[in-house]
PDB file of N, CA and C in Angstrom:
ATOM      1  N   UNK A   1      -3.683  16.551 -30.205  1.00  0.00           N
ATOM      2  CA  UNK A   1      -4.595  16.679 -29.084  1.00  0.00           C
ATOM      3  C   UNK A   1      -5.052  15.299 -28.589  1.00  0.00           C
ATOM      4  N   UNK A   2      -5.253  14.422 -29.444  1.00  0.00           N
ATOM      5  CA  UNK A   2      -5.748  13.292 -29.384  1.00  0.00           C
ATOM      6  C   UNK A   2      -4.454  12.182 -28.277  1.00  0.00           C
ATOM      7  N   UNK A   3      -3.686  12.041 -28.950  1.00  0.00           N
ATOM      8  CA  UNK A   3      -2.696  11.861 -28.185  1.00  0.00           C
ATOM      9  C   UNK A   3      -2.378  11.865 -26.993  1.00  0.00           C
ATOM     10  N   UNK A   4      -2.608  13.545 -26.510  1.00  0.00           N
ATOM     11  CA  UNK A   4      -2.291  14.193 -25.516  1.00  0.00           C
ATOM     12  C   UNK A   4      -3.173  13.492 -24.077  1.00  0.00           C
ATOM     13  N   UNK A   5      -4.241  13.668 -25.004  1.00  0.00           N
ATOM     14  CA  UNK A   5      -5.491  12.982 -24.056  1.00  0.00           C
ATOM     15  C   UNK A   5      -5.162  11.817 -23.576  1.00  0.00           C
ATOM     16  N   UNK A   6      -4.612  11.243 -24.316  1.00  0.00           N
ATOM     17  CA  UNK A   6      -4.630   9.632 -24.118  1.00  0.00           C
ATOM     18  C   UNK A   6      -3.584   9.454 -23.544  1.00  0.00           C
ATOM     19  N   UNK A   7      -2.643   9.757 -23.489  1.00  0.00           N
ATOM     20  CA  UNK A   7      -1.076  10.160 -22.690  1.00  0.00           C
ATOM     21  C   UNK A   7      -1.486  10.384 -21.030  1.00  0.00           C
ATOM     22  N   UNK A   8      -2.672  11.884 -21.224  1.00  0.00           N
ATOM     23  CA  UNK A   8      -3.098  12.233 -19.952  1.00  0.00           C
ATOM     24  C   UNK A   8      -3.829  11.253 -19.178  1.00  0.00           C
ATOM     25  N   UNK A   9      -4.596  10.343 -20.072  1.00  0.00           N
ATOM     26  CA  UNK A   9      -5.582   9.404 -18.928  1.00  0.00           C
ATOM     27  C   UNK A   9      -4.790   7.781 -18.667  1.00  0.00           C
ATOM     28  N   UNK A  10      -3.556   7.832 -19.681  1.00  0.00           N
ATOM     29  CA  UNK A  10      -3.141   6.655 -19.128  1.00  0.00           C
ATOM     30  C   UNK A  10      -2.385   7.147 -17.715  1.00  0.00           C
ATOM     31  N   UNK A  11      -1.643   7.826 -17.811  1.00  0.00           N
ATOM     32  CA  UNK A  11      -0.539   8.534 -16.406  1.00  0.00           C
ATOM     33  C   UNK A  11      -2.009   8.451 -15.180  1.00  0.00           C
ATOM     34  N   UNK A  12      -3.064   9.197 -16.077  1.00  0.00           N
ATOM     35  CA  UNK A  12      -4.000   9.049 -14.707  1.00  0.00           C
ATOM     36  C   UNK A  12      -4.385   7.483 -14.235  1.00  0.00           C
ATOM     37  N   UNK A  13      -4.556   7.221 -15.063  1.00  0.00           N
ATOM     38  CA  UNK A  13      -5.149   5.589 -14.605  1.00  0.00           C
ATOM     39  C   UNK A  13      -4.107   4.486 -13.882  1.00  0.00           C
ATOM     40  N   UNK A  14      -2.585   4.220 -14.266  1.00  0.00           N
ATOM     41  CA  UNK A  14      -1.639   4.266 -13.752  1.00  0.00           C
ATOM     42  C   UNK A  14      -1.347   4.918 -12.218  1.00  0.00           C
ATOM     43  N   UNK A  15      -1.360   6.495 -12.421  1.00  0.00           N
ATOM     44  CA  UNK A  15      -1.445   6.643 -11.220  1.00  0.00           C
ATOM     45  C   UNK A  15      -2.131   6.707  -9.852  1.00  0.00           C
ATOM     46  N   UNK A  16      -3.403   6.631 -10.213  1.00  0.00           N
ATOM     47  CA  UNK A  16      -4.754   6.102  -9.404  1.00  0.00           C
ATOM     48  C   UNK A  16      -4.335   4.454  -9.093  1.00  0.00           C
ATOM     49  N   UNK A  17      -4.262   3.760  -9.502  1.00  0.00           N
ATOM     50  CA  UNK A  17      -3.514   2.251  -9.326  1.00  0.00           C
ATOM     51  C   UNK A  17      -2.423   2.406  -8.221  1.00  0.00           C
ATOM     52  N   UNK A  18      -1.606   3.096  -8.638  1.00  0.00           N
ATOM     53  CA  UNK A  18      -0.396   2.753  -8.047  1.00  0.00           C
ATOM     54  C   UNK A  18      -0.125   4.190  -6.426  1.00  0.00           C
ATOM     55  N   UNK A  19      -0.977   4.469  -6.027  1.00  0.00           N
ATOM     56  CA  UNK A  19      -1.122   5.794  -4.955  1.00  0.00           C
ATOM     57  C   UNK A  19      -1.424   4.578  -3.549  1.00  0.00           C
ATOM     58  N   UNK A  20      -0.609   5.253  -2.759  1.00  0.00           N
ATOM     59  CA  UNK A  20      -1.142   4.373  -1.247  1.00  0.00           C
ATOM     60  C   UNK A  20      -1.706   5.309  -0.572  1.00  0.00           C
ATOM     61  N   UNK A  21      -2.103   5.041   0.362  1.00  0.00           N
ATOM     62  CA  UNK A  21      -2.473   6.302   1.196  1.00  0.00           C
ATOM     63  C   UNK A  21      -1.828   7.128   1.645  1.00  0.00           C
ATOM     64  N   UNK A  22      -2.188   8.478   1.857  1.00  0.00           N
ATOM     65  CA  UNK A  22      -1.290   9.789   2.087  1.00  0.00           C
ATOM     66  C   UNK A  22      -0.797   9.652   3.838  1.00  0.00           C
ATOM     67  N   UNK A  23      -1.419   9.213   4.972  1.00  0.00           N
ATOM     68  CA  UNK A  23      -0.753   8.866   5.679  1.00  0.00           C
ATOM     69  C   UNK A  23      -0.808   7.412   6.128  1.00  0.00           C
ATOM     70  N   UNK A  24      -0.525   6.816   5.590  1.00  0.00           N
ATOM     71  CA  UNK A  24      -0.383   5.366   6.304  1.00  0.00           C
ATOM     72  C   UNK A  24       1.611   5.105   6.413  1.00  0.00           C
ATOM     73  N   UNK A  25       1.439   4.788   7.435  1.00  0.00           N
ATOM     74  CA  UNK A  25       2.463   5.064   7.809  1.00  0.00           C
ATOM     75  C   UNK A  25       3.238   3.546   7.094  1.00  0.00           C
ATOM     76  N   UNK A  26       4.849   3.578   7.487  1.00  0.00           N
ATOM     77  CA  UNK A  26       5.280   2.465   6.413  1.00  0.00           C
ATOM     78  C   UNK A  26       5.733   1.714   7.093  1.00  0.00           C
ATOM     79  N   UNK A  27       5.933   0.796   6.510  1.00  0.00           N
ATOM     80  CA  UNK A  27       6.246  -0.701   7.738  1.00  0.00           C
ATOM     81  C   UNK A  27       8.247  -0.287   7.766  1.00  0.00           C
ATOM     82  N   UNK A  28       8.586  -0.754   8.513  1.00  0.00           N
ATOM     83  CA  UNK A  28      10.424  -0.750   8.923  1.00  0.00           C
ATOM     84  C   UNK A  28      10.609  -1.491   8.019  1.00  0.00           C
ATOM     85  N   UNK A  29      11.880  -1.394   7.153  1.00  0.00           N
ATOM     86  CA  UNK A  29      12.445  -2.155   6.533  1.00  0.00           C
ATOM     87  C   UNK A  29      13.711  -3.192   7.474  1.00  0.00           C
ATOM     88  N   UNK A  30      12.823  -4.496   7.626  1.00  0.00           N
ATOM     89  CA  UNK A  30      13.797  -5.123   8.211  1.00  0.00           C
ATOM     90  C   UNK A  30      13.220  -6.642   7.283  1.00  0.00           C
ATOM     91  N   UNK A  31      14.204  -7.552   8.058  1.00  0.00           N
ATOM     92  CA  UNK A  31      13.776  -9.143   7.856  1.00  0.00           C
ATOM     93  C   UNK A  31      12.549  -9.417   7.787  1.00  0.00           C
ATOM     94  N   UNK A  32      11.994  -9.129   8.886  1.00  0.00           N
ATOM     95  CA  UNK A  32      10.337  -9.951   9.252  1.00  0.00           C
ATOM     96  C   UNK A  32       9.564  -8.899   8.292  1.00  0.00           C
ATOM     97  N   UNK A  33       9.394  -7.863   7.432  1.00  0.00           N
ATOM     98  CA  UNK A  33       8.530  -6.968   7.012  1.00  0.00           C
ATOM     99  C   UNK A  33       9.176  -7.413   5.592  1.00  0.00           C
ATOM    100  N   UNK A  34       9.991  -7.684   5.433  1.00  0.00           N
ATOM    101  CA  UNK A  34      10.215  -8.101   3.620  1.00  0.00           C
ATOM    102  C   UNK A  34      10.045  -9.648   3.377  1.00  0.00           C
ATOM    103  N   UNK A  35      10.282 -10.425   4.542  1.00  0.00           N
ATOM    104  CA  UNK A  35       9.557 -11.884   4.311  1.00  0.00           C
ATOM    105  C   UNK A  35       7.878 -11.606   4.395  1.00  0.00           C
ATOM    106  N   UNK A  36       6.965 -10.732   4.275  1.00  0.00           N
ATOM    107  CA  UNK A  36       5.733 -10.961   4.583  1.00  0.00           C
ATOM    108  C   UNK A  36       5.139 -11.154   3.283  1.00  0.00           C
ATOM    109  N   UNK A  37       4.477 -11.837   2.798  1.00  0.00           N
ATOM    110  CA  UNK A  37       3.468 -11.411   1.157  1.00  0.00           C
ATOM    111  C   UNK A  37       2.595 -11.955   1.523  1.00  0.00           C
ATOM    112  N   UNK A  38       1.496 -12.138   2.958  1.00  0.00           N
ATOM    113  CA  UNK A  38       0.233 -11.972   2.656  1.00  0.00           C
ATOM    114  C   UNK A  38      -0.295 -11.431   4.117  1.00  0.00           C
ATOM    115  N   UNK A  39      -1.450 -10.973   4.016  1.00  0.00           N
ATOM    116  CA  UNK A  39      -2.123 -10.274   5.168  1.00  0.00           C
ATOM    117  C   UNK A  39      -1.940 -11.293   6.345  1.00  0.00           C
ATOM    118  N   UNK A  40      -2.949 -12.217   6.044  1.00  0.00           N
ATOM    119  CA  UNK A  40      -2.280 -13.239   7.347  1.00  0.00           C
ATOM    120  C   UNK A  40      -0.980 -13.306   7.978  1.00  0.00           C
ATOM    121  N   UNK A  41      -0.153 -13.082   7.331  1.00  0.00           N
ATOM    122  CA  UNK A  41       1.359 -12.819   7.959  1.00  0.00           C
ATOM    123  C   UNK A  41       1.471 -11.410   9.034  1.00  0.00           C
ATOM    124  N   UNK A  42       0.948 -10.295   8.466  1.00  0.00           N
ATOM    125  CA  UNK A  42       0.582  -8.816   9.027  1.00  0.00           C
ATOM    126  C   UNK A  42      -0.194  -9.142  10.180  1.00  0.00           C
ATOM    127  N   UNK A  43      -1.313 -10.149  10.502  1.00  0.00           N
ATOM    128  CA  UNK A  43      -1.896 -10.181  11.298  1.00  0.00           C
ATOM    129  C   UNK A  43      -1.331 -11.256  11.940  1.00  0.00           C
ATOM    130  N   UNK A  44      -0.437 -11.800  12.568  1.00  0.00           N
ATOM    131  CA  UNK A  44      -0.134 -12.591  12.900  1.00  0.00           C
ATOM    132  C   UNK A  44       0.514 -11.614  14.368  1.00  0.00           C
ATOM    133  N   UNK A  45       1.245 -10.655  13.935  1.00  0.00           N
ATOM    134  CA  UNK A  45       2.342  -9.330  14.555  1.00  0.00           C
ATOM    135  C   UNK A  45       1.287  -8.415  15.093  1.00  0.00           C
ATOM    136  N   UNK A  46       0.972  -7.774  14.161  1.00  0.00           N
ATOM    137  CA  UNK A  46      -0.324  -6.426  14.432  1.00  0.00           C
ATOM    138  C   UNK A  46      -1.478  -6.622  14.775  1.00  0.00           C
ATOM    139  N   UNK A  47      -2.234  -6.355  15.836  1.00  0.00           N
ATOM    140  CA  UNK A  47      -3.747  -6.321  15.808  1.00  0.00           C
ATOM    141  C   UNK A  47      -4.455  -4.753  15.561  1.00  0.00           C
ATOM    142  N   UNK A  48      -5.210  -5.373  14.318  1.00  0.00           N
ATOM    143  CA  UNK A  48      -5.581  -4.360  13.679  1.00  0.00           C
ATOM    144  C   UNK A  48      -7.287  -4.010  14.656  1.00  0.00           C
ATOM    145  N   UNK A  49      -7.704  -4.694  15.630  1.00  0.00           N
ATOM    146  CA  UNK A  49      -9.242  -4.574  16.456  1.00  0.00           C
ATOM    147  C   UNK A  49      -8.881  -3.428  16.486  1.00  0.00           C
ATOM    148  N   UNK A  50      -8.244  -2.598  16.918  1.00  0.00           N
ATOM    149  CA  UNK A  50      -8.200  -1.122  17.196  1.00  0.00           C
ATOM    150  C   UNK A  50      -8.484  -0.068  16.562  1.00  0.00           C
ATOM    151  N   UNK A  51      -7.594  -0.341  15.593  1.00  0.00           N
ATOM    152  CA  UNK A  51      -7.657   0.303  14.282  1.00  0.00           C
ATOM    153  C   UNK A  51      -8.929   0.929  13.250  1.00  0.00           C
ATOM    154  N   UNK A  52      -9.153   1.994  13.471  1.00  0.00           N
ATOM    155  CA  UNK A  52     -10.099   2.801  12.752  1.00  0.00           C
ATOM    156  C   UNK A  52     -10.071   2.166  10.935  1.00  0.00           C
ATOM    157  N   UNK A  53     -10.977   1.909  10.635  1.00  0.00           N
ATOM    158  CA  UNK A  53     -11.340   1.727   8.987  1.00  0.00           C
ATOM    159  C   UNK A  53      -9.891   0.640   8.466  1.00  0.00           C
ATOM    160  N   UNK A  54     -10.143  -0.296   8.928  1.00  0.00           N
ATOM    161  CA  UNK A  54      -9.016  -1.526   9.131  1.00  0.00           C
ATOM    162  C   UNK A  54     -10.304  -2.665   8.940  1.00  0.00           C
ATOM    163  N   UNK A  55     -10.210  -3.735   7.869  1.00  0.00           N
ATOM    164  CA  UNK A  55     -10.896  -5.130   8.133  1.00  0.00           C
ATOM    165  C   UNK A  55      -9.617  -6.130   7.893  1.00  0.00           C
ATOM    166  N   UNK A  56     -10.172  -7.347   8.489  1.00  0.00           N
ATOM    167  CA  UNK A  56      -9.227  -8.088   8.137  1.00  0.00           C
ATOM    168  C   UNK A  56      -9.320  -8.668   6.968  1.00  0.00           C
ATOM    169  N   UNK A  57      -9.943  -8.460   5.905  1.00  0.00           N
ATOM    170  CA  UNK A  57      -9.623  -9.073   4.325  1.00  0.00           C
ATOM    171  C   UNK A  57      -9.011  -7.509   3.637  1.00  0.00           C
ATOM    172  N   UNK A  58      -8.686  -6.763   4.362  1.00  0.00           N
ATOM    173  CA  UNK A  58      -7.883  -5.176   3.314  1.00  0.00           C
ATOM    174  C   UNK A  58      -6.686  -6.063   3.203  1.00  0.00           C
ATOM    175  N   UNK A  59      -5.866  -5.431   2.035  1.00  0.00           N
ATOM    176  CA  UNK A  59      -4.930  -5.279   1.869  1.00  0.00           C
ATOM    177  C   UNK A  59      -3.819  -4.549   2.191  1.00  0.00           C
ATOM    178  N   UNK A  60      -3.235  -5.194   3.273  1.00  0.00           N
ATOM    179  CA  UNK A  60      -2.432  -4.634   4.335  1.00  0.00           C
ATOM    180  C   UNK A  60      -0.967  -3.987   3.372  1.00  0.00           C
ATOM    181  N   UNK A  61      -0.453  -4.627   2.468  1.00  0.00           N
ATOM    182  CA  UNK A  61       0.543  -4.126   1.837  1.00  0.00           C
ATOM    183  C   UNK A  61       0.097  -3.119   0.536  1.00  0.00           C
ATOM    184  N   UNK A  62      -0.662  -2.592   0.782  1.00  0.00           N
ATOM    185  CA  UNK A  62      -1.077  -1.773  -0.609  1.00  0.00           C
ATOM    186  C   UNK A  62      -0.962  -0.562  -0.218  1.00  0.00           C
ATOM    187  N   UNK A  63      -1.090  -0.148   1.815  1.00  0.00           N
ATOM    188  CA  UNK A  63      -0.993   1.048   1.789  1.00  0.00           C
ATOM    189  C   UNK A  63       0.413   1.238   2.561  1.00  0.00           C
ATOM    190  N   UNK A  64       0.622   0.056   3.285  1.00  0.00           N
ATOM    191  CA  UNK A  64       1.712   0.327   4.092  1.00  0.00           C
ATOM    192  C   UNK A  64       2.832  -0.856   3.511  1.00  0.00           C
ATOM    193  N   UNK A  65       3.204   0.445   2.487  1.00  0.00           N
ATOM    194  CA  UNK A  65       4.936  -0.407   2.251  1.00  0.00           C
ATOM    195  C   UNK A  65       6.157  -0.155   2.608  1.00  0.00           C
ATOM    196  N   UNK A  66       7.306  -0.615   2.163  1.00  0.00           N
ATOM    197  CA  UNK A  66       8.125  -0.704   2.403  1.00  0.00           C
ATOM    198  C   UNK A  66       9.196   0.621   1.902  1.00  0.00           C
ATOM    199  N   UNK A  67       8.909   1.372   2.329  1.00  0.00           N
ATOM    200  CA  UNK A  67      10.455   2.508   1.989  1.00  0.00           C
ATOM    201  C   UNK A  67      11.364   2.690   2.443  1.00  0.00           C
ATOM    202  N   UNK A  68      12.261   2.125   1.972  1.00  0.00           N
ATOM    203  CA  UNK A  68      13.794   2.187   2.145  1.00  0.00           C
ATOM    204  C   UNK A  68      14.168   4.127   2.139  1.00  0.00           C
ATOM    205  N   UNK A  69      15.468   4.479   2.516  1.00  0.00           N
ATOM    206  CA  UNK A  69      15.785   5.771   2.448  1.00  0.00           C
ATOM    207  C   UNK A  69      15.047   6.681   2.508  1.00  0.00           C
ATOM    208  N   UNK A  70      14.033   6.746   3.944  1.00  0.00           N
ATOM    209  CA  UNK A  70      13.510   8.121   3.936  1.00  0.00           C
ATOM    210  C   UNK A  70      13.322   8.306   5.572  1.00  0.00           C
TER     211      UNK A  70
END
């Protein structure tokens, strides 16, 4: 039982970490979207002023990544 528990809250804790948002939509997999690794780069392309519940210190790649094949 003990185990089990602990099995169960690592998968949870893991997977709470690693969840993006349910719709944020995903960036294109091209050149300019896989050279990016920091927000400043995202904002350079995108203006996020519009954008509902958007600041500019979020972490732009945490919800909107990169998926190949879908």
């Amino acid at each position: 039982m003990k185990k089990t528990s602990l099995l169960l809250l690592a998968l949870l804790l893991v997977g709470c970490t690693m969840r993006m948002a349910a719709y944020a939509p995903h960036r294109i997999d091209n050149a300019d979207h896989r050279a990016v690794k920091t927000n400043q780069e995202c904002l350079e392309c995108h203006d996020i002023s519009k954008q509902k519940d958007h600041q500019a210190d979020d972490n732009c790649m945490r919800c909107h990544r990169i998926v190949r094949g879908v």
